[in-house]
C-alpha atoms as a PDB file:
ATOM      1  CA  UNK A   1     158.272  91.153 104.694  1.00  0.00           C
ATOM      2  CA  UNK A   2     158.178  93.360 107.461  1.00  0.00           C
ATOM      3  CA  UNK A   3     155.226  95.856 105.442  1.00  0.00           C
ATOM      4  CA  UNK A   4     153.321  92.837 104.464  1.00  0.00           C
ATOM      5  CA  UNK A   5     152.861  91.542 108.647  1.00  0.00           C
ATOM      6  CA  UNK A   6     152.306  94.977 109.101  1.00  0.00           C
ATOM      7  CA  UNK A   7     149.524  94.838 106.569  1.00  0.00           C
ATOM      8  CA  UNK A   8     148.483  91.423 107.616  1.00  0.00           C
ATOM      9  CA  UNK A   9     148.029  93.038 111.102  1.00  0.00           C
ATOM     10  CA  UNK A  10     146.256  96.028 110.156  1.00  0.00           C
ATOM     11  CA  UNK A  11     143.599  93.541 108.672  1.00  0.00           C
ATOM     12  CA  UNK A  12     143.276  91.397 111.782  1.00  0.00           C
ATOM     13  CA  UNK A  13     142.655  94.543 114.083  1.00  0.00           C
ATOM     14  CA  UNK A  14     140.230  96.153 111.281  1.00  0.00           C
ATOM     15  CA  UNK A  15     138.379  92.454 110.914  1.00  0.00           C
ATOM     16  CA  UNK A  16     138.411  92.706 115.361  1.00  0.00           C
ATOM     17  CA  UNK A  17     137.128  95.740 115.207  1.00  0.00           C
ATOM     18  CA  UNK A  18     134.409  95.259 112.563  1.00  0.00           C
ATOM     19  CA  UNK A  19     133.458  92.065 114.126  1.00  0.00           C
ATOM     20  CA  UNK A  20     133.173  94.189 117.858  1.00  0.00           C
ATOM     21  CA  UNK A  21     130.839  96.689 116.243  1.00  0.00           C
ATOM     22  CA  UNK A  22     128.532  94.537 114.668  1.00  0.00           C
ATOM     23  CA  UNK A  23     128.589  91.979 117.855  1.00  0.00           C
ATOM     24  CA  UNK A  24     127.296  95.400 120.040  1.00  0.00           C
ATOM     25  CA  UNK A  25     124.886  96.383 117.732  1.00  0.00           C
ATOM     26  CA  UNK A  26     123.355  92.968 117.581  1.00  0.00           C
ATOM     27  CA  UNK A  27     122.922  93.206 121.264  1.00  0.00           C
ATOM     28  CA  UNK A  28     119.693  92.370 122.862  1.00  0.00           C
ATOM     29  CA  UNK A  29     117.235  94.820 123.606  1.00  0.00           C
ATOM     30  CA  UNK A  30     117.011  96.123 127.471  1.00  0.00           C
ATOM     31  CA  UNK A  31     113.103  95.764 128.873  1.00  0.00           C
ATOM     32  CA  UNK A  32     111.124  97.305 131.326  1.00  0.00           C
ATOM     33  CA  UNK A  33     109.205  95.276 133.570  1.00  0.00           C
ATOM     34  CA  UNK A  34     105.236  95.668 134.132  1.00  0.00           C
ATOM     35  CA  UNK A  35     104.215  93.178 136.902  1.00  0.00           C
ATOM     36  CA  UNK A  36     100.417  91.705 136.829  1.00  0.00           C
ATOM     37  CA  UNK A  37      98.162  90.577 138.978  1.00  0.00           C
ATOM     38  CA  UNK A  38      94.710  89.445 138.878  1.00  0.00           C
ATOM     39  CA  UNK A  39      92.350  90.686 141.979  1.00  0.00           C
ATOM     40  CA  UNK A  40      88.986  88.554 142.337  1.00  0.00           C
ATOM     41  CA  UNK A  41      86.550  90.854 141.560  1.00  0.00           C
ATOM     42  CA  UNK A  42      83.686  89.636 144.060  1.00  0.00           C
ATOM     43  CA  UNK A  43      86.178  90.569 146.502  1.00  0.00           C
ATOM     44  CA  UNK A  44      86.913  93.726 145.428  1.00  0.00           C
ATOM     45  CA  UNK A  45      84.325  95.418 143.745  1.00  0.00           C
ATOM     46  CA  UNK A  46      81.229  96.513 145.072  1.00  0.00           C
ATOM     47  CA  UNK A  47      77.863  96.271 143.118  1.00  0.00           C
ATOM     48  CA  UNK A  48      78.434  99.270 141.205  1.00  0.00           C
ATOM     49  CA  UNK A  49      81.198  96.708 139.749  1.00  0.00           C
ATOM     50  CA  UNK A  50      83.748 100.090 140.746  1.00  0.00           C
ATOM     51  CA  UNK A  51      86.565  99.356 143.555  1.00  0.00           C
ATOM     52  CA  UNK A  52      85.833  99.186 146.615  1.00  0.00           C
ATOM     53  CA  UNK A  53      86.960 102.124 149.276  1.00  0.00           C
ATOM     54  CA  UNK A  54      88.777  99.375 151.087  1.00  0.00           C
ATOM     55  CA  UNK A  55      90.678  98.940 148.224  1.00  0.00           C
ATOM     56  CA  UNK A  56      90.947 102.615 147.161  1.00  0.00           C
ATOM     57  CA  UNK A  57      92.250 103.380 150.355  1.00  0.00           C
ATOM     58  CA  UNK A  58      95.010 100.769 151.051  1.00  0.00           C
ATOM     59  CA  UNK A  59      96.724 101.912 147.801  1.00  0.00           C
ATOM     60  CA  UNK A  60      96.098 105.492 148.203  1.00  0.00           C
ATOM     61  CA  UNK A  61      93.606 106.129 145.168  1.00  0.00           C
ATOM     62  CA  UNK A  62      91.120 108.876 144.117  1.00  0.00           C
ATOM     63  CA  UNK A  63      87.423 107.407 143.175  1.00  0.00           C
ATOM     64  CA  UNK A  64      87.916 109.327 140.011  1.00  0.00           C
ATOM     65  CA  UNK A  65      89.589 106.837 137.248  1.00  0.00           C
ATOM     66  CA  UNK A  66      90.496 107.221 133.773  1.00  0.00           C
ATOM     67  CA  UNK A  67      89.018 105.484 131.228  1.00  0.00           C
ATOM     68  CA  UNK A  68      90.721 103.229 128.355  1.00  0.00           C
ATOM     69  CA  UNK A  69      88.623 102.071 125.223  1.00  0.00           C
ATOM     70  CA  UNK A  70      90.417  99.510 123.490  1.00  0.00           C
ATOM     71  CA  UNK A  71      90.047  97.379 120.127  1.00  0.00           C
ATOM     72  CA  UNK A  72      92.052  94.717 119.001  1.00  0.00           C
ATOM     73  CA  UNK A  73      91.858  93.567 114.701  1.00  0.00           C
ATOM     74  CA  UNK A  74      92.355  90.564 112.929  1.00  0.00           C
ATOM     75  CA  UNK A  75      91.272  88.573 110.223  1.00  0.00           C
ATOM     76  CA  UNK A  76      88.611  86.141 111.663  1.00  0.00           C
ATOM     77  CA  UNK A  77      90.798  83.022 111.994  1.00  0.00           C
ATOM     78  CA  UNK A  78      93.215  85.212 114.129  1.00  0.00           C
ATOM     79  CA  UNK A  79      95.877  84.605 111.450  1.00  0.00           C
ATOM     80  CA  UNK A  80      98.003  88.097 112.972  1.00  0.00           C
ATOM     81  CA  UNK A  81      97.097  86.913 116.427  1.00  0.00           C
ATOM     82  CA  UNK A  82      98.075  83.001 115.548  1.00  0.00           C
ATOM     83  CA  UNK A  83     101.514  84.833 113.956  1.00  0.00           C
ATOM     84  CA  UNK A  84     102.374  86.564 117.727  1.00  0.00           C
ATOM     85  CA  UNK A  85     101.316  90.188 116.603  1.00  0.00           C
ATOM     86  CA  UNK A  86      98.462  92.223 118.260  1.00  0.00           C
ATOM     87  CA  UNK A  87      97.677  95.418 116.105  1.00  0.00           C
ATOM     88  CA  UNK A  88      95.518  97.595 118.640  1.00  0.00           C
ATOM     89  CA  UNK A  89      93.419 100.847 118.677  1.00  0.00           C
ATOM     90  CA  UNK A  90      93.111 102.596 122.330  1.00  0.00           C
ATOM     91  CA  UNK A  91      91.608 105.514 123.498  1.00  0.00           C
ATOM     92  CA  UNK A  92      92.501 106.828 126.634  1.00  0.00           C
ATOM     93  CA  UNK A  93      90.451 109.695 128.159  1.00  0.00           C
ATOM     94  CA  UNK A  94      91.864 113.281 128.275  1.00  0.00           C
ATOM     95  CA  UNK A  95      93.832 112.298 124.829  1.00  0.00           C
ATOM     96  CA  UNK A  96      92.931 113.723 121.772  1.00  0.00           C
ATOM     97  CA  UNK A  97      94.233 110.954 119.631  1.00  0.00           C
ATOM     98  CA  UNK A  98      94.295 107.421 119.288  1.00  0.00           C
ATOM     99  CA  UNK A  99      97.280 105.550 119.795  1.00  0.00           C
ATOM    100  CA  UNK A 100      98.031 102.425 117.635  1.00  0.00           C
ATOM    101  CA  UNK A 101     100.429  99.589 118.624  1.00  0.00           C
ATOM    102  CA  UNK A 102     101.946  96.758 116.868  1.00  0.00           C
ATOM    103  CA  UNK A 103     102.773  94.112 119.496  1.00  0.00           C
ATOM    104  CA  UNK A 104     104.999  90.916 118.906  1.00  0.00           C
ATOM    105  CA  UNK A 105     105.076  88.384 121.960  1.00  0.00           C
ATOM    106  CA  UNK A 106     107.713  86.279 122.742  1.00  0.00           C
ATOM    107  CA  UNK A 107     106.845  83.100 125.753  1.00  0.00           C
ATOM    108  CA  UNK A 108     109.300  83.223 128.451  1.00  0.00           C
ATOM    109  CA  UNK A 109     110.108  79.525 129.066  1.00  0.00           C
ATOM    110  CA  UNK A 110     111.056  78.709 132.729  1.00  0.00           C
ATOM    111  CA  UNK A 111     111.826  82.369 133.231  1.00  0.00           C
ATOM    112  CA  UNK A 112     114.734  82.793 131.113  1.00  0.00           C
ATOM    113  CA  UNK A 113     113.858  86.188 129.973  1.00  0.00           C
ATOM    114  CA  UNK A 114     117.284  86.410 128.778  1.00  0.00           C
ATOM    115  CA  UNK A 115     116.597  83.262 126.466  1.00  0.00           C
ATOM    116  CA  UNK A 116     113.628  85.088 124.967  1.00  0.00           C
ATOM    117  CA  UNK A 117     115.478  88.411 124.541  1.00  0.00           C
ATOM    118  CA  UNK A 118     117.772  86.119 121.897  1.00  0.00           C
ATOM    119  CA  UNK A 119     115.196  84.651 120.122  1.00  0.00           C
ATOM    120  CA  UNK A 120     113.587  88.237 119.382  1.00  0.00           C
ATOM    121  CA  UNK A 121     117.111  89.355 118.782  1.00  0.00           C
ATOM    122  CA  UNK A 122     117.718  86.664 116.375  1.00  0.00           C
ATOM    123  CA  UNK A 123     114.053  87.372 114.643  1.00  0.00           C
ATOM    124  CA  UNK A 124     115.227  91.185 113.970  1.00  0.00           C
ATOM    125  CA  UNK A 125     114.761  93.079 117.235  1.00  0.00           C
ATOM    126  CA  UNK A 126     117.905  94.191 118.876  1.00  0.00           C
ATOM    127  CA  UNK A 127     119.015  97.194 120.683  1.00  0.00           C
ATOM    128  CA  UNK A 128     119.996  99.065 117.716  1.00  0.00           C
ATOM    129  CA  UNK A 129     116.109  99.857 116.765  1.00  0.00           C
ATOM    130  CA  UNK A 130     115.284 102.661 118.736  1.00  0.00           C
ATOM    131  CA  UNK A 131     111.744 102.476 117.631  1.00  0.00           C
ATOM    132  CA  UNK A 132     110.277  99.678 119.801  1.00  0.00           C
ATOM    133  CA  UNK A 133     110.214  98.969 123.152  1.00  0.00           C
ATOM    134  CA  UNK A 134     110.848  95.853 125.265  1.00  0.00           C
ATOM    135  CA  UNK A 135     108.809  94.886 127.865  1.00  0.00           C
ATOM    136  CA  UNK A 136     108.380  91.777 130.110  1.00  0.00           C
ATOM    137  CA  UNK A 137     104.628  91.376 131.520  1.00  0.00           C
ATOM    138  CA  UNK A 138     105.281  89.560 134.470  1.00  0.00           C
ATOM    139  CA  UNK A 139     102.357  87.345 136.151  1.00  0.00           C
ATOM    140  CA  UNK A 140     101.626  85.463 138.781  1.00  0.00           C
ATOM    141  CA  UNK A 141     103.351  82.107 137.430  1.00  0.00           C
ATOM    142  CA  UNK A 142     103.706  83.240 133.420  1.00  0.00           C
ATOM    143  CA  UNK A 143     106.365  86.281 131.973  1.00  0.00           C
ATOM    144  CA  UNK A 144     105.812  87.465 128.306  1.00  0.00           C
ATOM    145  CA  UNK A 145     108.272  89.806 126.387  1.00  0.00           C
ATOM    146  CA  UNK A 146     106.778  92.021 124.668  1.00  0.00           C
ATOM    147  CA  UNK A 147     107.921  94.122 121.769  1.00  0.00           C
ATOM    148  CA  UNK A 148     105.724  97.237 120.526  1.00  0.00           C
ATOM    149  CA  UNK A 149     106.151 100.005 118.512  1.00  0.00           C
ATOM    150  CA  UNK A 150     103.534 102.850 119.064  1.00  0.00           C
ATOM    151  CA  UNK A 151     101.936 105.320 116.406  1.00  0.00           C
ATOM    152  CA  UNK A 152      99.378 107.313 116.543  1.00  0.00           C
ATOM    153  CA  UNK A 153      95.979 108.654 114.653  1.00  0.00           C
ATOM    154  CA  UNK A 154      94.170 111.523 114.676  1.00  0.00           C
ATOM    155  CA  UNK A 155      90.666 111.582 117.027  1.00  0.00           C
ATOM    156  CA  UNK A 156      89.525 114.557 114.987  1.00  0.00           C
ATOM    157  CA  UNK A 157      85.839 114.037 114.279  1.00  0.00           C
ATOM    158  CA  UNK A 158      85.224 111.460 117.352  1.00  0.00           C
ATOM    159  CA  UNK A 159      83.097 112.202 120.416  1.00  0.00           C
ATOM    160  CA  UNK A 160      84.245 111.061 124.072  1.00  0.00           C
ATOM    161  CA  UNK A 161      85.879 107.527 123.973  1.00  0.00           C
ATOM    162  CA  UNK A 162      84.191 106.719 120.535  1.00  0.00           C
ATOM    163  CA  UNK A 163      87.037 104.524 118.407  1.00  0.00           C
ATOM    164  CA  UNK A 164      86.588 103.965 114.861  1.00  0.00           C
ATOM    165  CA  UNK A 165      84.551 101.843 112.786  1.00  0.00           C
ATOM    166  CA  UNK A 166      86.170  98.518 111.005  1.00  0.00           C
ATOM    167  CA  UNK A 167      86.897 100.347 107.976  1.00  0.00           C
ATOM    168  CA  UNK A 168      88.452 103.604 109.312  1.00  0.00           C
ATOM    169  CA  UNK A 169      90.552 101.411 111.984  1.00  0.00           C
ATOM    170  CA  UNK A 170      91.884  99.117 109.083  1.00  0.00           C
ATOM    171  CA  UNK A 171      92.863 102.184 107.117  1.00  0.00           C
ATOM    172  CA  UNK A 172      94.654 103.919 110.372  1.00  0.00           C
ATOM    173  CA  UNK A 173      96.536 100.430 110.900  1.00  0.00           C
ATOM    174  CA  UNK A 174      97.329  99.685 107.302  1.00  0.00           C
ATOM    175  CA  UNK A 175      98.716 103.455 107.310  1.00  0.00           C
ATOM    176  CA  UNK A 176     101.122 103.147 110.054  1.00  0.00           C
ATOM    177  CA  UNK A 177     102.159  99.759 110.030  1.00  0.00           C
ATOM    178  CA  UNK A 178     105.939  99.255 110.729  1.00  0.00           C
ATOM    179  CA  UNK A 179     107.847  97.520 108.265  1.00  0.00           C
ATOM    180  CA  UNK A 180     108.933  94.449 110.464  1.00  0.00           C
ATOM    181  CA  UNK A 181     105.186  93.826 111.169  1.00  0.00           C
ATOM    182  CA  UNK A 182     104.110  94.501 107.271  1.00  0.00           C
ATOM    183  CA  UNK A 183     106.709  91.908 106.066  1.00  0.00           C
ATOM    184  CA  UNK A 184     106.623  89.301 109.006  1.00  0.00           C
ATOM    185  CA  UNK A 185     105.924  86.372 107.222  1.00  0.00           C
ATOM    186  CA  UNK A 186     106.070  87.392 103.837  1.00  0.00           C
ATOM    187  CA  UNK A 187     106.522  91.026 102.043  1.00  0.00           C
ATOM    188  CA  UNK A 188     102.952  92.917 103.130  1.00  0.00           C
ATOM    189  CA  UNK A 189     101.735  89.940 104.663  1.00  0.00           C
ATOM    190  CA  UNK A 190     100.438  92.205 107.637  1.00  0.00           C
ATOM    191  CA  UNK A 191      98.933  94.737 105.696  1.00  0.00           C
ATOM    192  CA  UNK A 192      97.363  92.754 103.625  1.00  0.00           C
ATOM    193  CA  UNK A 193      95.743  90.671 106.820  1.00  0.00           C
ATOM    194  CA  UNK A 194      94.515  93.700 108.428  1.00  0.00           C
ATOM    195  CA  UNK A 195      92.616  94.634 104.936  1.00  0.00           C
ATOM    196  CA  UNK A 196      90.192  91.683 105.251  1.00  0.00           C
ATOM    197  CA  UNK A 197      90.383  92.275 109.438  1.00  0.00           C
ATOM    198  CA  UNK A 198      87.835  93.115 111.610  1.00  0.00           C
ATOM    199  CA  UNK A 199      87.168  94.460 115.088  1.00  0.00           C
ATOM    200  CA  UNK A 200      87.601  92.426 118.220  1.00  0.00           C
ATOM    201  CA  UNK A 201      86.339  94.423 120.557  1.00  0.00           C
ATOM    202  CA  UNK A 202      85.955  97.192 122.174  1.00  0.00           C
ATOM    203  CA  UNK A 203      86.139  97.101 125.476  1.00  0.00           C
ATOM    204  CA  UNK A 204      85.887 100.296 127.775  1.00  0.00           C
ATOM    205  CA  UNK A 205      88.218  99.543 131.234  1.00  0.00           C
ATOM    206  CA  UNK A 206      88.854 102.009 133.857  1.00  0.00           C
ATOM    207  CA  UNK A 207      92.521 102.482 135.604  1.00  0.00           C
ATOM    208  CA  UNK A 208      92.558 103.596 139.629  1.00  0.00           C
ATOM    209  CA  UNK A 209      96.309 104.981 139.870  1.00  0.00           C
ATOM    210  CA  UNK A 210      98.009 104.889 143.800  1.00  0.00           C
ATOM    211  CA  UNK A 211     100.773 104.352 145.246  1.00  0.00           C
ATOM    212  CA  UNK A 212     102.480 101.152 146.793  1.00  0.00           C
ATOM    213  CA  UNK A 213     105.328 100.431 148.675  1.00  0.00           C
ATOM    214  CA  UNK A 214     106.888 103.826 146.476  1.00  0.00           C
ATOM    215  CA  UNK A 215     105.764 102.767 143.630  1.00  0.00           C
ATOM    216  CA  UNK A 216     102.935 103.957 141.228  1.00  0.00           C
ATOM    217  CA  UNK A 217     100.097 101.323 141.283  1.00  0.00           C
ATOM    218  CA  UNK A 218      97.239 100.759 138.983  1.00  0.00           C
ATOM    219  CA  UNK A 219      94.163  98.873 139.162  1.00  0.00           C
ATOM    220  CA  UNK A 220      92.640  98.020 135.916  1.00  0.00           C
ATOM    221  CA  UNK A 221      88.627  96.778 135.670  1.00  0.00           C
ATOM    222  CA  UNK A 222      88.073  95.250 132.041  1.00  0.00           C
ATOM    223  CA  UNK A 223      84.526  94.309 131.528  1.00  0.00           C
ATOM    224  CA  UNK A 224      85.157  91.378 128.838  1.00  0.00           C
ATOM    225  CA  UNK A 225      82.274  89.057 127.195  1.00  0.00           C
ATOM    226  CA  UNK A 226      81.879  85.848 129.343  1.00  0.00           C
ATOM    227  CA  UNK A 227      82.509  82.291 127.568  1.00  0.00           C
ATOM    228  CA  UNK A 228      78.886  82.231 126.860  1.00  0.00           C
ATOM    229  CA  UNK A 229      78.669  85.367 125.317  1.00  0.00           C
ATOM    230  CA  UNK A 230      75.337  86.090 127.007  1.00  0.00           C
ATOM    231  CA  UNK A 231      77.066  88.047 129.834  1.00  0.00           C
ATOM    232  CA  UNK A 232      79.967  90.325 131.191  1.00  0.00           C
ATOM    233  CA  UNK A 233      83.032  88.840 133.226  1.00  0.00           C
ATOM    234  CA  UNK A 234      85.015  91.607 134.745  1.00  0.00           C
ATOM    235  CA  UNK A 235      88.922  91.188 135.105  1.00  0.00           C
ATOM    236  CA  UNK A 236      90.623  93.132 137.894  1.00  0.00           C
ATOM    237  CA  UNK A 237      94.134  93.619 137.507  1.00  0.00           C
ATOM    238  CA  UNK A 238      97.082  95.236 139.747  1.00  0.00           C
ATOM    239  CA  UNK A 239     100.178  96.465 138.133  1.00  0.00           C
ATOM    240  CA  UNK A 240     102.953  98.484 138.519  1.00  0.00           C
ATOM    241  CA  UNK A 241     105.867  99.166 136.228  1.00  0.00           C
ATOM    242  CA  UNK A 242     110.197  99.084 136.868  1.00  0.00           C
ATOM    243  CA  UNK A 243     113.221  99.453 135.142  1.00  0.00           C
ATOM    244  CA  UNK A 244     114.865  96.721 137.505  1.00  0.00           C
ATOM    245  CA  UNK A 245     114.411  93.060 137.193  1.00  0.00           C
ATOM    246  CA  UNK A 246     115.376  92.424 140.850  1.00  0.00           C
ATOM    247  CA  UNK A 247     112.482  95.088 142.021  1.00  0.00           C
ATOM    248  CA  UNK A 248     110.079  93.219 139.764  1.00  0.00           C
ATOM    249  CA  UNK A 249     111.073  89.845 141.011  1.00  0.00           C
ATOM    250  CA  UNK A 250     110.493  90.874 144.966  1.00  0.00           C
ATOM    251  CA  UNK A 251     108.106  93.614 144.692  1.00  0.00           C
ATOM    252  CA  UNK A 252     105.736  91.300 142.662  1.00  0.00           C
ATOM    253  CA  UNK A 253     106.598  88.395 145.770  1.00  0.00           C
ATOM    254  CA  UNK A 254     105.832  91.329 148.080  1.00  0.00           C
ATOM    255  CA  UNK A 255     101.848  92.623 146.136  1.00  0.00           C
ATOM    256  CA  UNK A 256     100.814  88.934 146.101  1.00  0.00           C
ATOM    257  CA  UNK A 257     101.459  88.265 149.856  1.00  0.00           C
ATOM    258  CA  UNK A 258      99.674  92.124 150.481  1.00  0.00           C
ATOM    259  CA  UNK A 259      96.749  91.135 148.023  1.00  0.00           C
ATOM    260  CA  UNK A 260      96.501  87.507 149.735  1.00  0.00           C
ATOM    261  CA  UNK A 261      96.875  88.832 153.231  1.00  0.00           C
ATOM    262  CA  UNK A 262      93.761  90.698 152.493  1.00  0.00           C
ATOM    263  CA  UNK A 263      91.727  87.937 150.543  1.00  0.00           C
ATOM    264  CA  UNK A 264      91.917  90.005 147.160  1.00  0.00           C
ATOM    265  CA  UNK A 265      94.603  87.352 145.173  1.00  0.00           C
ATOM    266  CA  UNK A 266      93.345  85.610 142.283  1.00  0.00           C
ATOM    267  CA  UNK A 267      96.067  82.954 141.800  1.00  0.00           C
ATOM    268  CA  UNK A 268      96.132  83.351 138.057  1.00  0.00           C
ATOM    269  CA  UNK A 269      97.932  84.811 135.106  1.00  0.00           C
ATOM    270  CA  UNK A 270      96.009  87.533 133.301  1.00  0.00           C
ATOM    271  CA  UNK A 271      95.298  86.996 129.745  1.00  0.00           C
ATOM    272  CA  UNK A 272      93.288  89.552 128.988  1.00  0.00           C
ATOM    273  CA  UNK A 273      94.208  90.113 125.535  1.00  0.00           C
ATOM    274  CA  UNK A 274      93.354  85.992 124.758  1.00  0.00           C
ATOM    275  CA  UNK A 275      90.084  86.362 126.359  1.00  0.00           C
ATOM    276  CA  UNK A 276      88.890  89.331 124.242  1.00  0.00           C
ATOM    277  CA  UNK A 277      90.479  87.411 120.741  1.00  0.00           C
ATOM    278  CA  UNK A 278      88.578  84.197 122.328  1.00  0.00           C
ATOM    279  CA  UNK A 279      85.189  86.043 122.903  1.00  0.00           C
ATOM    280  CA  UNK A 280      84.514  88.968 120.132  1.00  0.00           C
END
């Protein structure tokens, strides 16, 4: 009798044990935090549509910028898009290669970003894959979570910030697709969309990096086809990146009243990736 509670035992603790281990590795993934702000570009550029040097100079930044080309695919009824994926090509200058990233978004509802950490976690991403990264974009009024995992693709054979054609950028992204994007919906079901995709896109933006309030700063200018489609609309955005949700939470309290002080806020959330799906 005595052997067989032992045994009995020994199965409980092993069962507690097995049950602790698989309860941490479920565990939700830890983000960063990348705060966003829109600036209203007749108040901050000049008519060279570049920053102003009021606006260089409060955060500390060189004239020189670095430029970003960036294209975004899908098939034409945005089915990846509609699904919560982005698959994007970027170029940034002074880098050789192109970097590819498969983005799922999550909504933050009523700022539970711990709610919205779950629901990825219960859709597959938890803190046990290594290979993406969490991120909450935090705007004026709206947060996102973000999940990507980043590849990359060889420039060889392009000049300056040239990205590749709709065939050659279908091939790169059907190449390196992850396996959680590939079988989404349905085994291959993003590969197979991005086969029949096309470009939306490009669009060449230019980062300013400073410094504010001890943190690195940048200021993004994305010159993105207006509604009509006849023009250009540029989008001017601050950001600056953290590890700590606290820092986000008062440091992004802390940019707006600096940006409004100085008649620079735009009081909206940025969606620049919706506008360029919207308008290409």
């Amino acid at each position: 009798m005595h052997l067989y509670a032992s045994r009995n035992l020994l199965a409980v603790i092993a069962s507690a044990i097995l049950a602790a281990s698989s309860a941490r590795a479920a565990s939700n993934m830890v983000p960063d935090y990348e705060v966003k702000l829109l600036l209203n570009p007749t108040a901050v550029l000049g008519t060279d549509n570049k920053l102003t040097p009021t606006v260089l100079s409060t955060f500390g930044m060189p004239t020189t910028v670095t430029k970003m080309n960036v294209q975004f695919l899908d098939k034409s009824n945005k089915e990846i898009y509609n699904a919560g994926w982005s698959p994007r090509i970027r170029k940034t200058e002074g880098e050789s290669d192109f970097e590819l990233t498969y983005k799922k978004r999550y909504t933050v509802t009523g700022g539970d970003i711990d709610a919205a950490l779950t629901t990825a976690n219960n859709e597959g991403f938890d803190s046990s894959d290594t290979n993406y990264e969490a991120q909450i974009e935090w705007g004026y009024q709206k947060q996102t979570l973000s999940i990507s995992r980043k590849k990359s693709a060889s420039g060889s054979g392009y000049s300056g910030m040239d990205l590749p054609g709709q065939s050659k950028s279908r091939t790169f992204l059907i190449d390196e697709a992850p396996g959680k994007f590939d079988d989404w919906l349905s085994n291959g079901w993003g590969t197979t969309a991005l086969a029949s995709a096309r470009i939306f896109g490009p669009v060449l933006a230019k980062r300013s990096i400073g410094t504010w309030s001890s943190l690195q700063i940048y200021i993004e200018v994305w010159p993105i086809k207006d509604a009509a489609g006849t023009g250009i609309e540029y989008i001017v955005e601050a950001s600056f990146k953290t590890g700590s949700r606290t820092t986000a939470s008062t440091k992004q309290a802390d940019l707006i009243a600096l940006l409004t002080n100085k008649g620079w806020f735009l009081a909206q959330d940025s969606l620049k990736t919706q506008l360029i799906m919207d308008r290409y």
